[in-house]
C-alpha atoms as a PDB file:
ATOM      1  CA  UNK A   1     112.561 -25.770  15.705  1.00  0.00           C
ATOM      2  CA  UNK A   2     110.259 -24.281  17.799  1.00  0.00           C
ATOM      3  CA  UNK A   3     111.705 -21.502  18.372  1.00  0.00           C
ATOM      4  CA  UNK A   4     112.635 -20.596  15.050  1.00  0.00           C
ATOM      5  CA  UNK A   5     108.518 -20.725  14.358  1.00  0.00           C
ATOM      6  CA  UNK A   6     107.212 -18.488  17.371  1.00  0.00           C
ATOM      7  CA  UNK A   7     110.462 -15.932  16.135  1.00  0.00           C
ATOM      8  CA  UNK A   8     108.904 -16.114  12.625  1.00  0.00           C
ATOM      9  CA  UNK A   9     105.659 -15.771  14.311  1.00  0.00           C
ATOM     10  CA  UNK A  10     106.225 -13.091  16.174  1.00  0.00           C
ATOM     11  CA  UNK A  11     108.084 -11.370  13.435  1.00  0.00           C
ATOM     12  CA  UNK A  12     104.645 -11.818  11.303  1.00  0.00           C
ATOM     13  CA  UNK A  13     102.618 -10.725  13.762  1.00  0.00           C
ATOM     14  CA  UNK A  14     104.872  -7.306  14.382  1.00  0.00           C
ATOM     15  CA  UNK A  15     105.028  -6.456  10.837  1.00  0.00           C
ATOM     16  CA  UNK A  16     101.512  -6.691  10.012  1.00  0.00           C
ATOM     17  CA  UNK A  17     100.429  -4.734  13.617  1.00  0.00           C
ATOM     18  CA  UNK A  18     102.901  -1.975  12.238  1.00  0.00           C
ATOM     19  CA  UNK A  19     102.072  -1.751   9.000  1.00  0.00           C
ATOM     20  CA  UNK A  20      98.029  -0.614   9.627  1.00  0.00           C
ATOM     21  CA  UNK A  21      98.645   1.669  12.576  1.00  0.00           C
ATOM     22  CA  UNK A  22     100.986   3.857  10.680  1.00  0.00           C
ATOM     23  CA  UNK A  23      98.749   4.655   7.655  1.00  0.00           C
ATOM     24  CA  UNK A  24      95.842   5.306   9.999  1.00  0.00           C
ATOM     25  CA  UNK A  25      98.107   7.818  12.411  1.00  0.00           C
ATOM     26  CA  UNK A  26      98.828   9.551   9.487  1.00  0.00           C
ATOM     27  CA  UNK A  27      94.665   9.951   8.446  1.00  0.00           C
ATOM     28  CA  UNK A  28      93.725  11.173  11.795  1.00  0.00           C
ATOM     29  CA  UNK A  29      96.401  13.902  11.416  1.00  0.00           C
ATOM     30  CA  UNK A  30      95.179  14.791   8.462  1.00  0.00           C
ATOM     31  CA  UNK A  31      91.340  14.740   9.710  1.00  0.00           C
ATOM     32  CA  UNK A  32      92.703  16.914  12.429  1.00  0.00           C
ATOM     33  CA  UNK A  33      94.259  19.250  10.305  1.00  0.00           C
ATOM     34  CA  UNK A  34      90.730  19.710   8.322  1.00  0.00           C
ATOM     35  CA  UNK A  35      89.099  20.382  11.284  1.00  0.00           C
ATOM     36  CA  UNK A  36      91.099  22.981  12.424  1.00  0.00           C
ATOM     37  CA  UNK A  37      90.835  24.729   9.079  1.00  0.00           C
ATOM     38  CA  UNK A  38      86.872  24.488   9.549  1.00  0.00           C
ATOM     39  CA  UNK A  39      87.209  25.656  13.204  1.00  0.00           C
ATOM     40  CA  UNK A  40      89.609  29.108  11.874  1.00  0.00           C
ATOM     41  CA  UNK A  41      87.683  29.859   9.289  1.00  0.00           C
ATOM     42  CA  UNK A  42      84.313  29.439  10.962  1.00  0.00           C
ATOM     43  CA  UNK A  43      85.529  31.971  13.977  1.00  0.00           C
ATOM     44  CA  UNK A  44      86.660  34.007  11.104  1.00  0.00           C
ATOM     45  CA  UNK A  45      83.289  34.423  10.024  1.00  0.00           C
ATOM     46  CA  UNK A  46      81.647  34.719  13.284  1.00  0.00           C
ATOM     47  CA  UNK A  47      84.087  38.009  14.221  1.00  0.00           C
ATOM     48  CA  UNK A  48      82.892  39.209  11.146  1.00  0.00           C
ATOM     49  CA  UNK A  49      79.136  39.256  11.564  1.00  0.00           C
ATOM     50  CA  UNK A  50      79.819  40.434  15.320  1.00  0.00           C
ATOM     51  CA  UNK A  51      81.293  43.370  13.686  1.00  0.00           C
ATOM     52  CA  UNK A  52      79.171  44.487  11.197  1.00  0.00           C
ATOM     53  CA  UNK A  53      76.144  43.846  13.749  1.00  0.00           C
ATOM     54  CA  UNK A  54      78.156  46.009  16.260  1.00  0.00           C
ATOM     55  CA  UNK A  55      78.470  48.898  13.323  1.00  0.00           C
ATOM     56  CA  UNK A  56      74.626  48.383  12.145  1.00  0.00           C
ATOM     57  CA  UNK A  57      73.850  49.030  15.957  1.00  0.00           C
ATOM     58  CA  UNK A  58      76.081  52.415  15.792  1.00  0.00           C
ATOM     59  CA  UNK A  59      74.608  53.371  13.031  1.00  0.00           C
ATOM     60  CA  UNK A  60      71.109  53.225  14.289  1.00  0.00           C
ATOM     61  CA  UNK A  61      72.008  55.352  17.452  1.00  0.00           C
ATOM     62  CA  UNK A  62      72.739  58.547  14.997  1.00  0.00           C
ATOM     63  CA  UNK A  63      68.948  58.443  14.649  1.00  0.00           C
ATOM     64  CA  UNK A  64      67.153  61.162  16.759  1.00  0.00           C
ATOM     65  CA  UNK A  65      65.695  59.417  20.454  1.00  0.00           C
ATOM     66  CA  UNK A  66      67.285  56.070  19.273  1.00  0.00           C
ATOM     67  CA  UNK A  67      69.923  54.993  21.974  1.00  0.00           C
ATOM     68  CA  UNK A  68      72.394  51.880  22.840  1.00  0.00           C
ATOM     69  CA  UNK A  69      69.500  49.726  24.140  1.00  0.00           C
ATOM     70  CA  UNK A  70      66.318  50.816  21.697  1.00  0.00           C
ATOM     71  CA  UNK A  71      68.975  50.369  18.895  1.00  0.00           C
ATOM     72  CA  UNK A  72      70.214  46.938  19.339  1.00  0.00           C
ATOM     73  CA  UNK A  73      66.427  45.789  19.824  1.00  0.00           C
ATOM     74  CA  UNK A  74      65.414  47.377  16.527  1.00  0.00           C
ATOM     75  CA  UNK A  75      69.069  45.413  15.374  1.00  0.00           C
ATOM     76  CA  UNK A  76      67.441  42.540  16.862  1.00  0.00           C
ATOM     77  CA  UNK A  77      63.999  43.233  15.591  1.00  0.00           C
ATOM     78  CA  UNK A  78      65.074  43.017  12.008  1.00  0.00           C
ATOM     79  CA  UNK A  79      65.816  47.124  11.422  1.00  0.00           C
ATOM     80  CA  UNK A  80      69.297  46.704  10.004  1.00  0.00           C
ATOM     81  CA  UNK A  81      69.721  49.973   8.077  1.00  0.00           C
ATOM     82  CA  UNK A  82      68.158  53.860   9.704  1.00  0.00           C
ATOM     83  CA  UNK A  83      66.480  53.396   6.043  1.00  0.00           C
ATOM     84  CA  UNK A  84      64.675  50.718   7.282  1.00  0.00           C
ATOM     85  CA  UNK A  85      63.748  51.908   9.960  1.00  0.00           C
ATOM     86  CA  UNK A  86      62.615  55.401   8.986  1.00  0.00           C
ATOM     87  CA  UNK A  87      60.513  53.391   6.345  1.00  0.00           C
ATOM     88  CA  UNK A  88      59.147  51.069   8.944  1.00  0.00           C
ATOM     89  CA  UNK A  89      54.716  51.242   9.622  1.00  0.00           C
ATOM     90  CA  UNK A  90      54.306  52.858  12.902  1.00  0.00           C
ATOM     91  CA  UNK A  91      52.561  49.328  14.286  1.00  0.00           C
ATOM     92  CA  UNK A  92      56.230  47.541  13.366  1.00  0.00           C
ATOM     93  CA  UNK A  93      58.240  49.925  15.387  1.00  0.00           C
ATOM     94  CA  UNK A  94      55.998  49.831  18.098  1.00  0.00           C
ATOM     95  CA  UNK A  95      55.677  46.419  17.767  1.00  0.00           C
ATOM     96  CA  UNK A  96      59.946  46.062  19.156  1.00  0.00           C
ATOM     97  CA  UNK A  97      60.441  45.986  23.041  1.00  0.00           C
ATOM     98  CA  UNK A  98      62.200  48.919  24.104  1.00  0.00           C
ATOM     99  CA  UNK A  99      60.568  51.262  21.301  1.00  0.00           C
ATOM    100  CA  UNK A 100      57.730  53.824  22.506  1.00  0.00           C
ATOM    101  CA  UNK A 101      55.128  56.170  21.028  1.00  0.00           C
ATOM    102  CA  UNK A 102      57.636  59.268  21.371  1.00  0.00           C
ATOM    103  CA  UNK A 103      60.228  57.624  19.770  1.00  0.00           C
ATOM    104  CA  UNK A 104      58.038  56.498  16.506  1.00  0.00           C
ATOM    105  CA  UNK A 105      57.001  60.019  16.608  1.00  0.00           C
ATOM    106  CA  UNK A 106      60.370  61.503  16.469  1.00  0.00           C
ATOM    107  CA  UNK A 107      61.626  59.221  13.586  1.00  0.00           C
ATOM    108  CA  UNK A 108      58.406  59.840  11.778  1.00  0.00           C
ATOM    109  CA  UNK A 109      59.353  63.722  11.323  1.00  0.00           C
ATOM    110  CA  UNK A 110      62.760  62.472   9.525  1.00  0.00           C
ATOM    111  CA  UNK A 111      60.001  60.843   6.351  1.00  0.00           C
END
């Protein structure tokens, strides 16, 4: 009699440790899943802006004087087209590290 009780116990027991674990293996999967939709398309965008910041850059070394390292700090500096930086005030050129008198001089004769 016993023994027919801790078998029916047991059997209780089992089931009803089974029965939550399953439903909850199958949320984290899907919670995994989610995130690594997140994670691809958040690289995604990330190569993205890395590339059109890496084309900006070219683009502002076809300016006259501008090179690698005075472009990427007018990149940096918030000069994202040669239009805006041709446009700039002489005091906001002068105003980014790696950008001299000579070179504001030379972009002001393109105006």
């Amino acid at each position: 009699m016993i023994s027919k009780f801790l078998s029916k116990l047991k059997s209780i027991l089992f089931k009803s440790a089974v029965t939550p674990e399953t439903p909850l293996k199958k949320e984290k999967k899907v919670a995994k899943s989610a995130k690594t939709k997140t994670k691809t398309k958040t690289k995604t965008k990330t190569k993205t802006k890395a590339v059109n910041s890496k084309k900006n850059i070219e683009t502002l070394t076809t300016l006259p004087g501008v090179g690698a390292k005075s472009a990427k700090a007018l990149y940096e500096a918030g000069f994202k087209t040669t239009k805006a930086v041709i446009a700039a005030d002489e005091k906001d050129l002068l105003a980014v590290s790696g950008v001299g008198i000579n070179l504001v001089k030379k972009l002001k004769k393109l105006k």
